[in-house]
N, C-alpha and C. Protein backbone atom coordinates (compact mmCIF):
# COMPACT_ATOMS: atom_id res chain seq x y z
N UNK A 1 63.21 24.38 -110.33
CA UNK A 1 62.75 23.02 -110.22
C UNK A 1 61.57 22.94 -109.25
N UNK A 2 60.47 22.17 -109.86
CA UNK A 2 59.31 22.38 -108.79
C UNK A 2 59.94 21.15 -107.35
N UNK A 3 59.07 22.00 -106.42
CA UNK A 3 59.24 21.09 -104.93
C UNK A 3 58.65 19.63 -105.38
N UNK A 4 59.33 18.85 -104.66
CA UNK A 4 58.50 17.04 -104.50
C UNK A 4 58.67 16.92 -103.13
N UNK A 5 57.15 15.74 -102.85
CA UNK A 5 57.76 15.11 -101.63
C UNK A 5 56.93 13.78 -102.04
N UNK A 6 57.92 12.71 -101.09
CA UNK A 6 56.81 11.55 -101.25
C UNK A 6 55.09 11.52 -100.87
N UNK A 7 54.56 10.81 -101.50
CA UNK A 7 52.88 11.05 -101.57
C UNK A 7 52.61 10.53 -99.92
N UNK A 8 53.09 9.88 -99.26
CA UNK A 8 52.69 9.27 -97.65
C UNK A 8 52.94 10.24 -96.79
N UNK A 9 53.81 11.21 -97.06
CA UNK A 9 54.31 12.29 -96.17
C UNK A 9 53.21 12.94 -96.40
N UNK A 10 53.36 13.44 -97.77
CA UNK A 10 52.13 14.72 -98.69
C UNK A 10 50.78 14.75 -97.49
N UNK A 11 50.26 13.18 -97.92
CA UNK A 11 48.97 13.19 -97.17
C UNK A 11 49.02 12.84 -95.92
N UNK A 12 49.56 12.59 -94.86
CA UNK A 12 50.17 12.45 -93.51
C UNK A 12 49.95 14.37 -93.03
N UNK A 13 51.06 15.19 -93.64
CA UNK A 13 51.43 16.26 -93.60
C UNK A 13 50.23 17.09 -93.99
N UNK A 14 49.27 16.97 -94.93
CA UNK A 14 48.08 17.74 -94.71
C UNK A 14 46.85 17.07 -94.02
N UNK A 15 47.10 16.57 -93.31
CA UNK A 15 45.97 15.55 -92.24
C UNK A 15 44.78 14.80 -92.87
N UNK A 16 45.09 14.08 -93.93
CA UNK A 16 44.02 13.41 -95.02
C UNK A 16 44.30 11.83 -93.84
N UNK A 17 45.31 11.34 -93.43
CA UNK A 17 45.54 11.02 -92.26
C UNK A 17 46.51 10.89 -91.01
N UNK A 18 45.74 10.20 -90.27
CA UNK A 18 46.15 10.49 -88.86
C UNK A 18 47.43 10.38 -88.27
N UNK A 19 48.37 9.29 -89.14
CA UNK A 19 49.30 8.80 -88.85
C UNK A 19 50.08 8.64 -90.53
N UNK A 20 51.58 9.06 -90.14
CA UNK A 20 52.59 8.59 -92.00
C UNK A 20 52.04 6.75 -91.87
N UNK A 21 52.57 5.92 -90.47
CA UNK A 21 52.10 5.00 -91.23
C UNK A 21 51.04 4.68 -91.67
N UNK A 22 49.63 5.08 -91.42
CA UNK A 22 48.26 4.91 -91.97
C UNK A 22 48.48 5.54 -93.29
N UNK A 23 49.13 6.17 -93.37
CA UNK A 23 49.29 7.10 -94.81
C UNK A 23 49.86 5.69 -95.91
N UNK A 24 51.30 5.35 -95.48
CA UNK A 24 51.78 4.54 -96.25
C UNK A 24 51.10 2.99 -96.71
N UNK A 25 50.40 2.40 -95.40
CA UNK A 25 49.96 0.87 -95.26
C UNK A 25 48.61 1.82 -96.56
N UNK A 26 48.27 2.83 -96.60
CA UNK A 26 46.94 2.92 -97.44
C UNK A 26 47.62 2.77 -99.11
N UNK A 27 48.59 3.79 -99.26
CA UNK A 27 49.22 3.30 -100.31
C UNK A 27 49.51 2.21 -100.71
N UNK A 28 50.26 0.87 -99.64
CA UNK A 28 50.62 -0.43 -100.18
C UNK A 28 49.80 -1.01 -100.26
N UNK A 29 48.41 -0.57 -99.89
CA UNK A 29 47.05 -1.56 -100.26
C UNK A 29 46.25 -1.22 -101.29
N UNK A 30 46.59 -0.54 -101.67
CA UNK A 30 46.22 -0.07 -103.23
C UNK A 30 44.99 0.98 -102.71
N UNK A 31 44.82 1.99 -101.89
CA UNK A 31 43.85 2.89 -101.68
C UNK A 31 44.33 4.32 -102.22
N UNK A 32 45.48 4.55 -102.41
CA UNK A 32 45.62 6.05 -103.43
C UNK A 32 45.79 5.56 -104.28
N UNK A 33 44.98 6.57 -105.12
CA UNK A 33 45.60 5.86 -106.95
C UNK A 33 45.91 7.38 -107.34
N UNK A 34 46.61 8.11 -108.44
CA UNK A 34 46.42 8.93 -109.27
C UNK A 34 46.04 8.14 -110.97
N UNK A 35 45.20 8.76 -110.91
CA UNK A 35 44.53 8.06 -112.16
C UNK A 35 43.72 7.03 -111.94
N UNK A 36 44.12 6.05 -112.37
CA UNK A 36 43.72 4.64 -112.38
C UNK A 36 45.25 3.70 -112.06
N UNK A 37 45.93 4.42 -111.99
CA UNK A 37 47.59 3.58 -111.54
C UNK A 37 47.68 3.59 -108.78
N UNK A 38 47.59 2.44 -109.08
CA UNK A 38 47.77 2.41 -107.56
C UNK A 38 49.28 2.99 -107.53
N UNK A 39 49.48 4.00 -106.62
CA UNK A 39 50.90 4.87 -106.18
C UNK A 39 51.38 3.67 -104.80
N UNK A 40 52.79 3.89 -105.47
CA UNK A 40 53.69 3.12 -104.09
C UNK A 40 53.84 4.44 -102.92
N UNK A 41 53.97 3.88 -101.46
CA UNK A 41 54.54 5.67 -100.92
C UNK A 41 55.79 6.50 -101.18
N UNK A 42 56.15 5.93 -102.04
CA UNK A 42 57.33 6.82 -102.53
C UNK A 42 57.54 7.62 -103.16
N UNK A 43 56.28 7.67 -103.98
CA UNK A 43 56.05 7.91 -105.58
C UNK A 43 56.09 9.65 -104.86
N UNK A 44 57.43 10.43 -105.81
CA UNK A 44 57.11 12.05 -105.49
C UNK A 44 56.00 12.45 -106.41
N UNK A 45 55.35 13.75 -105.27
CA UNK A 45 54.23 14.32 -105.93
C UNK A 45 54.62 15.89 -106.21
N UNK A 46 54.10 16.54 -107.17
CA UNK A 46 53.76 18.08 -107.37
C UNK A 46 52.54 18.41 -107.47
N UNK A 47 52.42 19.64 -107.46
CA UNK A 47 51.34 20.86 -107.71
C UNK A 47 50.70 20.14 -108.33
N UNK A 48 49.57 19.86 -108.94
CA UNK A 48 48.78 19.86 -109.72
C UNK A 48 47.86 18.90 -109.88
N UNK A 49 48.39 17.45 -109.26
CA UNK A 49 48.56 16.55 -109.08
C UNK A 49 46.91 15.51 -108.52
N UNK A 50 46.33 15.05 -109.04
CA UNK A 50 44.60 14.77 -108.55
C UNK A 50 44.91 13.11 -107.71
N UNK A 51 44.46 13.16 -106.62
CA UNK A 51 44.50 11.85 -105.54
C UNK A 51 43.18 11.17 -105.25
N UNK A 52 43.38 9.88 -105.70
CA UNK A 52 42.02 9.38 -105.53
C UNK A 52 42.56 8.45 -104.11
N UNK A 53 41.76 8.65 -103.21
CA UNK A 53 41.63 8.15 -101.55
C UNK A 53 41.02 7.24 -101.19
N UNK A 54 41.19 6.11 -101.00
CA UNK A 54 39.72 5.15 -100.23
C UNK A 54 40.38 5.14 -98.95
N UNK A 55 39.33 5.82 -98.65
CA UNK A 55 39.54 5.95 -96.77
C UNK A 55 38.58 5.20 -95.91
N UNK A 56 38.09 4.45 -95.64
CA UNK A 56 37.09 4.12 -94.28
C UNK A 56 35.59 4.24 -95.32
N UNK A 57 36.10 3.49 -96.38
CA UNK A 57 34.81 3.22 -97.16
C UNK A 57 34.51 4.15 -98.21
N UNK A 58 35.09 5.44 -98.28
CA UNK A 58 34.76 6.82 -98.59
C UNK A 58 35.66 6.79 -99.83
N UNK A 59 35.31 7.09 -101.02
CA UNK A 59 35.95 7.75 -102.07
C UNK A 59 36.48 9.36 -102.23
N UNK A 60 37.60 9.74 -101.61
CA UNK A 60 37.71 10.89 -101.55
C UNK A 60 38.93 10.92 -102.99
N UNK A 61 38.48 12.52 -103.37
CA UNK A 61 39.22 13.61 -104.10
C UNK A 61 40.12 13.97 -103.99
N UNK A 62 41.27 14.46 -104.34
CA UNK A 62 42.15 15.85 -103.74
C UNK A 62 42.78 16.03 -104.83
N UNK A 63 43.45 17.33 -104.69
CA UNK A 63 44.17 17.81 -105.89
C UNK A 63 45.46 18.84 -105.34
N UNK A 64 46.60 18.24 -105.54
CA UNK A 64 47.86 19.13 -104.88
C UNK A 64 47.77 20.28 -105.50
N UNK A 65 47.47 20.82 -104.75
CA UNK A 65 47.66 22.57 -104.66
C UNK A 65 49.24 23.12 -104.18
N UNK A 66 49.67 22.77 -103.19
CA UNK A 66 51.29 23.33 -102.79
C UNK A 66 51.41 22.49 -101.72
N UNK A 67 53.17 22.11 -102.03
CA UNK A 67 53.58 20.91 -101.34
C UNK A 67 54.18 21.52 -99.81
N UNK A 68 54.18 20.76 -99.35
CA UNK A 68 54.10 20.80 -97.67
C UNK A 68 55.16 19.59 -97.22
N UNK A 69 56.06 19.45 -96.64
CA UNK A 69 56.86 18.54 -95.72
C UNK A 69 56.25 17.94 -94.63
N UNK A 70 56.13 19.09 -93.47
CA UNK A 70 56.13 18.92 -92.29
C UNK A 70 54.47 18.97 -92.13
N UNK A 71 54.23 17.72 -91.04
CA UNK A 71 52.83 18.22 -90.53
C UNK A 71 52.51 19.62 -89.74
N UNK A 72 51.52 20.29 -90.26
CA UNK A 72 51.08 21.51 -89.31
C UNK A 72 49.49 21.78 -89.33
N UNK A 73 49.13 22.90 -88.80
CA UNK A 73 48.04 22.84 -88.48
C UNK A 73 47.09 22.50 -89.08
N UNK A 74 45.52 22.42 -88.99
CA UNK A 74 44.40 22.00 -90.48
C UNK A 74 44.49 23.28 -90.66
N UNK A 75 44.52 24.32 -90.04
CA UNK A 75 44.44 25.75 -91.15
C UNK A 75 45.30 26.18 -91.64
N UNK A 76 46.40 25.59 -91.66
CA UNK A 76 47.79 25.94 -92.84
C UNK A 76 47.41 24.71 -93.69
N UNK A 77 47.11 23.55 -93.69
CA UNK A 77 47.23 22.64 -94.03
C UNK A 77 46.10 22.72 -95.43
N UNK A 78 45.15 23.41 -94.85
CA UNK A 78 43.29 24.02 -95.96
C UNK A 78 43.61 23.92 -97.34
N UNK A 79 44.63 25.56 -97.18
CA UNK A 79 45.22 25.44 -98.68
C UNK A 79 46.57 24.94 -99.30
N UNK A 80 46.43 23.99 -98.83
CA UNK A 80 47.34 22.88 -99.54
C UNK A 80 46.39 21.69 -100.32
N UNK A 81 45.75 21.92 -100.38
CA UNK A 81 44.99 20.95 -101.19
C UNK A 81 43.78 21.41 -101.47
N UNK A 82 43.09 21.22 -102.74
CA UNK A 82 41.73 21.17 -102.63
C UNK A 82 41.08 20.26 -102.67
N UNK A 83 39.69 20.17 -102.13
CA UNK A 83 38.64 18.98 -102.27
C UNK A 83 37.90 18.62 -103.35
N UNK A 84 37.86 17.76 -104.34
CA UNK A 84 37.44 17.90 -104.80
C UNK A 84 36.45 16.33 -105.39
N UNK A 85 36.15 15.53 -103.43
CA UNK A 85 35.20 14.70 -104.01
C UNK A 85 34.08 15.23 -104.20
N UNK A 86 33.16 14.43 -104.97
CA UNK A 86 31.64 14.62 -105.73
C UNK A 86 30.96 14.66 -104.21
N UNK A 87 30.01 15.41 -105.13
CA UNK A 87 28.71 15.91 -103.59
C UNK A 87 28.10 14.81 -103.22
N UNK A 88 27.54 13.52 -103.50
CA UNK A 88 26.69 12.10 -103.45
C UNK A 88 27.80 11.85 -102.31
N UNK A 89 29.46 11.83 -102.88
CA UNK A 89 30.44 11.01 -101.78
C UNK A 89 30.29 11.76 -100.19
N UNK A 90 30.65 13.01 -100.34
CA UNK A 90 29.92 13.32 -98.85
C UNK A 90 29.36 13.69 -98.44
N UNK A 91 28.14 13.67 -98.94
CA UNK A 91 26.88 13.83 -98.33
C UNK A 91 26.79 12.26 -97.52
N UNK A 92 27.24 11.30 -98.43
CA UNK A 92 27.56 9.94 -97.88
C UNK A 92 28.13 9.95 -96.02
N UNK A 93 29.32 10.42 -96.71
CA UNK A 93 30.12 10.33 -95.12
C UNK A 93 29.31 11.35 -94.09
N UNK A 94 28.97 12.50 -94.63
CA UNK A 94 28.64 13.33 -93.69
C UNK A 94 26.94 12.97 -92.84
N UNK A 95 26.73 11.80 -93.16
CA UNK A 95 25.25 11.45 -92.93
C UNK A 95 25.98 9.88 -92.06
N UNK A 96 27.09 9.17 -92.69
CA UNK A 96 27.49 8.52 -91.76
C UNK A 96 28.13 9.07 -90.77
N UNK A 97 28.99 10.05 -90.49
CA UNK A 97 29.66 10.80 -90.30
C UNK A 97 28.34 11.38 -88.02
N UNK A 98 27.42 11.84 -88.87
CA UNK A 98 26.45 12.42 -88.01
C UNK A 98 25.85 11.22 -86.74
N UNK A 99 26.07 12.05 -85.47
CA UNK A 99 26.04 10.86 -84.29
C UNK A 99 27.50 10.51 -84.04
N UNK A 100 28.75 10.19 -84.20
CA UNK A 100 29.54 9.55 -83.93
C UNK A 100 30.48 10.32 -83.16
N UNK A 101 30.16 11.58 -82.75
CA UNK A 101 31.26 12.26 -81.57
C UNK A 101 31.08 11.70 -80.67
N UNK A 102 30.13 11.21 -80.14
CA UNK A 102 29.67 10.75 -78.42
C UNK A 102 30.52 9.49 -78.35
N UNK A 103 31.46 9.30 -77.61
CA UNK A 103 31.95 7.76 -77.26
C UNK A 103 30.68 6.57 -77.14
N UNK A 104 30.89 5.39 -77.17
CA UNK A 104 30.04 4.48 -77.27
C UNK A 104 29.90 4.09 -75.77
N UNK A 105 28.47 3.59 -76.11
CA UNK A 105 28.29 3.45 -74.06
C UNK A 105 27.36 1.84 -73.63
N UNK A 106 28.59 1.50 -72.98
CA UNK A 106 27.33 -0.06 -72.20
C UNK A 106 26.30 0.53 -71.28
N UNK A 107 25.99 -0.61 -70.70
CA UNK A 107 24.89 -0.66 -69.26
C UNK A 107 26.15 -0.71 -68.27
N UNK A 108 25.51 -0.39 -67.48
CA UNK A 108 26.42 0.50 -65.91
C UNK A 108 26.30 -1.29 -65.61
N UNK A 109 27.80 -1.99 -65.38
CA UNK A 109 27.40 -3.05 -64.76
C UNK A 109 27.91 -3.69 -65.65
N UNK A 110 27.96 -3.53 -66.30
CA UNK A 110 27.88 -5.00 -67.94
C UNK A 110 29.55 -5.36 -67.75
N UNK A 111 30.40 -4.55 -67.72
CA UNK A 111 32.20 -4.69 -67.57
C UNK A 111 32.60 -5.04 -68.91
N UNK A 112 33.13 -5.05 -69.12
CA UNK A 112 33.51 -5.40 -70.43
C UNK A 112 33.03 -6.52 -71.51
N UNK A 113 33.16 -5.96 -72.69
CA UNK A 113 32.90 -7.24 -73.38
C UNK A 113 33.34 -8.33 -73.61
N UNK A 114 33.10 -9.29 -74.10
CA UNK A 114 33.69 -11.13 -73.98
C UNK A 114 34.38 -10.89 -75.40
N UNK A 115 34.73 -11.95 -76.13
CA UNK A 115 35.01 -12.47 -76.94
C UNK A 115 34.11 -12.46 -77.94
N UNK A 116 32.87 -13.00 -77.48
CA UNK A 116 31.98 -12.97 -78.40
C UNK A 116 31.06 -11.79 -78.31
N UNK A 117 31.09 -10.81 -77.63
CA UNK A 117 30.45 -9.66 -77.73
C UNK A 117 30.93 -9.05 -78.68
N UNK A 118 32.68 -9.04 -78.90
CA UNK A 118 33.50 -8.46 -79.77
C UNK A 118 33.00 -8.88 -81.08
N UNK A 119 32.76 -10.08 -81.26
CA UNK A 119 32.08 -10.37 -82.82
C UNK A 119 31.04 -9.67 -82.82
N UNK A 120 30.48 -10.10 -82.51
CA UNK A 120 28.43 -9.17 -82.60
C UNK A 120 29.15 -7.90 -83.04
N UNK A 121 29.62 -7.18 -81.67
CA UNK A 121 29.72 -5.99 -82.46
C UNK A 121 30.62 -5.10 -83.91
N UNK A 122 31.67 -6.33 -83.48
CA UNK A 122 31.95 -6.19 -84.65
C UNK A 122 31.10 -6.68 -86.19
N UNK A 123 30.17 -7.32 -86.46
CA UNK A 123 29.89 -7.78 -86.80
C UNK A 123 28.39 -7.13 -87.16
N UNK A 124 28.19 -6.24 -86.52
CA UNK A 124 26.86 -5.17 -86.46
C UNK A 124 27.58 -3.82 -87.05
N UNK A 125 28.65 -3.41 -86.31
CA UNK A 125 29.35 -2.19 -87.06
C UNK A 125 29.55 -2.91 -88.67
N UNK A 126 30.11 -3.64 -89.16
CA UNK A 126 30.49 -4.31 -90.37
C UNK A 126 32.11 -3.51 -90.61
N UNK A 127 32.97 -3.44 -91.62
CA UNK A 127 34.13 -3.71 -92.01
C UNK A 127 33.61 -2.29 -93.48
N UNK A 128 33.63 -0.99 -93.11
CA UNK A 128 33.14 -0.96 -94.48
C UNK A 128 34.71 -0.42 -95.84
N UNK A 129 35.81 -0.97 -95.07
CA UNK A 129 36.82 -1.14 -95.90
C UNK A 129 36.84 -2.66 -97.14
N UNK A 130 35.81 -3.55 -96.70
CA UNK A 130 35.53 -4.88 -96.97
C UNK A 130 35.35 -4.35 -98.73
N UNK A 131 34.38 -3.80 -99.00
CA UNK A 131 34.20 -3.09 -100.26
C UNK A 131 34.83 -2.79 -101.03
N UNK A 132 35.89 -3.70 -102.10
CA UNK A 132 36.53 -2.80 -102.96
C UNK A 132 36.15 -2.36 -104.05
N UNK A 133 34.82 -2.01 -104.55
CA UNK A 133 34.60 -1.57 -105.73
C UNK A 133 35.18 0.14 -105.66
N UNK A 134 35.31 0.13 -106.99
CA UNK A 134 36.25 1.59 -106.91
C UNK A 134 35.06 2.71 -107.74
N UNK A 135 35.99 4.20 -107.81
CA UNK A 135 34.86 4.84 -108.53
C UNK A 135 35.16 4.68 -110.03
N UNK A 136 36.15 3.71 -110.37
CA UNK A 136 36.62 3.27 -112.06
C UNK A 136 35.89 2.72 -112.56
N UNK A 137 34.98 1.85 -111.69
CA UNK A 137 33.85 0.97 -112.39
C UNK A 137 33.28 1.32 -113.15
């Protein structure tokens, strides 16, 4: 009998993300699909298996390669999946992606932001989860 595990663990457990619940709240918002069907986190997965991801704006790929339980390292974790979004998608991220190790920095003095600084900047970064067009279109 092939191995299953639920799909929130699956991708939790190979670090697609950070947290099971970020894993699951992505599922109940309709951001994994297999196919064109949105997956509940329950839904067991096998081998073979192709994951469409909206992550942080990003249309990602994957394809179960061998199932995994437990979270462990990204280099046990490698081949458990392959990648297999399109080159346009991250070249995308990896160009948004570029600049963003450095923590963000005020003026020496400034103390924190207000209320309404929080908009601006929020509001200058933008929401790019806001976007739901999919790659089905």
């Amino acid at each position: 009998m092939a191995k299953k595990v639920r799909v929130d663990k699956w991708l939790w457990s190979v670090r697609i993300f950070k947290t099971r619940t970020k894993a699951t709240d992505a599922c109940k918002s309709g951001k994994v699909k297999i196919g064109e069907v949105n997956v509940k986190p329950s839904l067991l997965v096998t081998g073979g298996e192709i994951l469409f991801v909206r992550k942080e704006g990003f249309n990602l790929v994957f394809k179960v390669v061998d199932i995994i339980e437990r979270r462990v390292s990204a280099v046990l974790a490698q081949p458990c999946y392959e990648n297999l979004t399109p080159e346009d998608e991250m070249n995308k991220f990896k160009s948004w992606y570029v600049g963003k190790g450095a923590p963000e920095r005020r003026e020496r003095g400034a103390g924190r932001p207000t209320k309404k600084d929080r908009r601006e900047i929020d509001g200058f970064k933008g929401d790019m989860d806001e976007d739901d067009s999919w790659m089905f279109e």
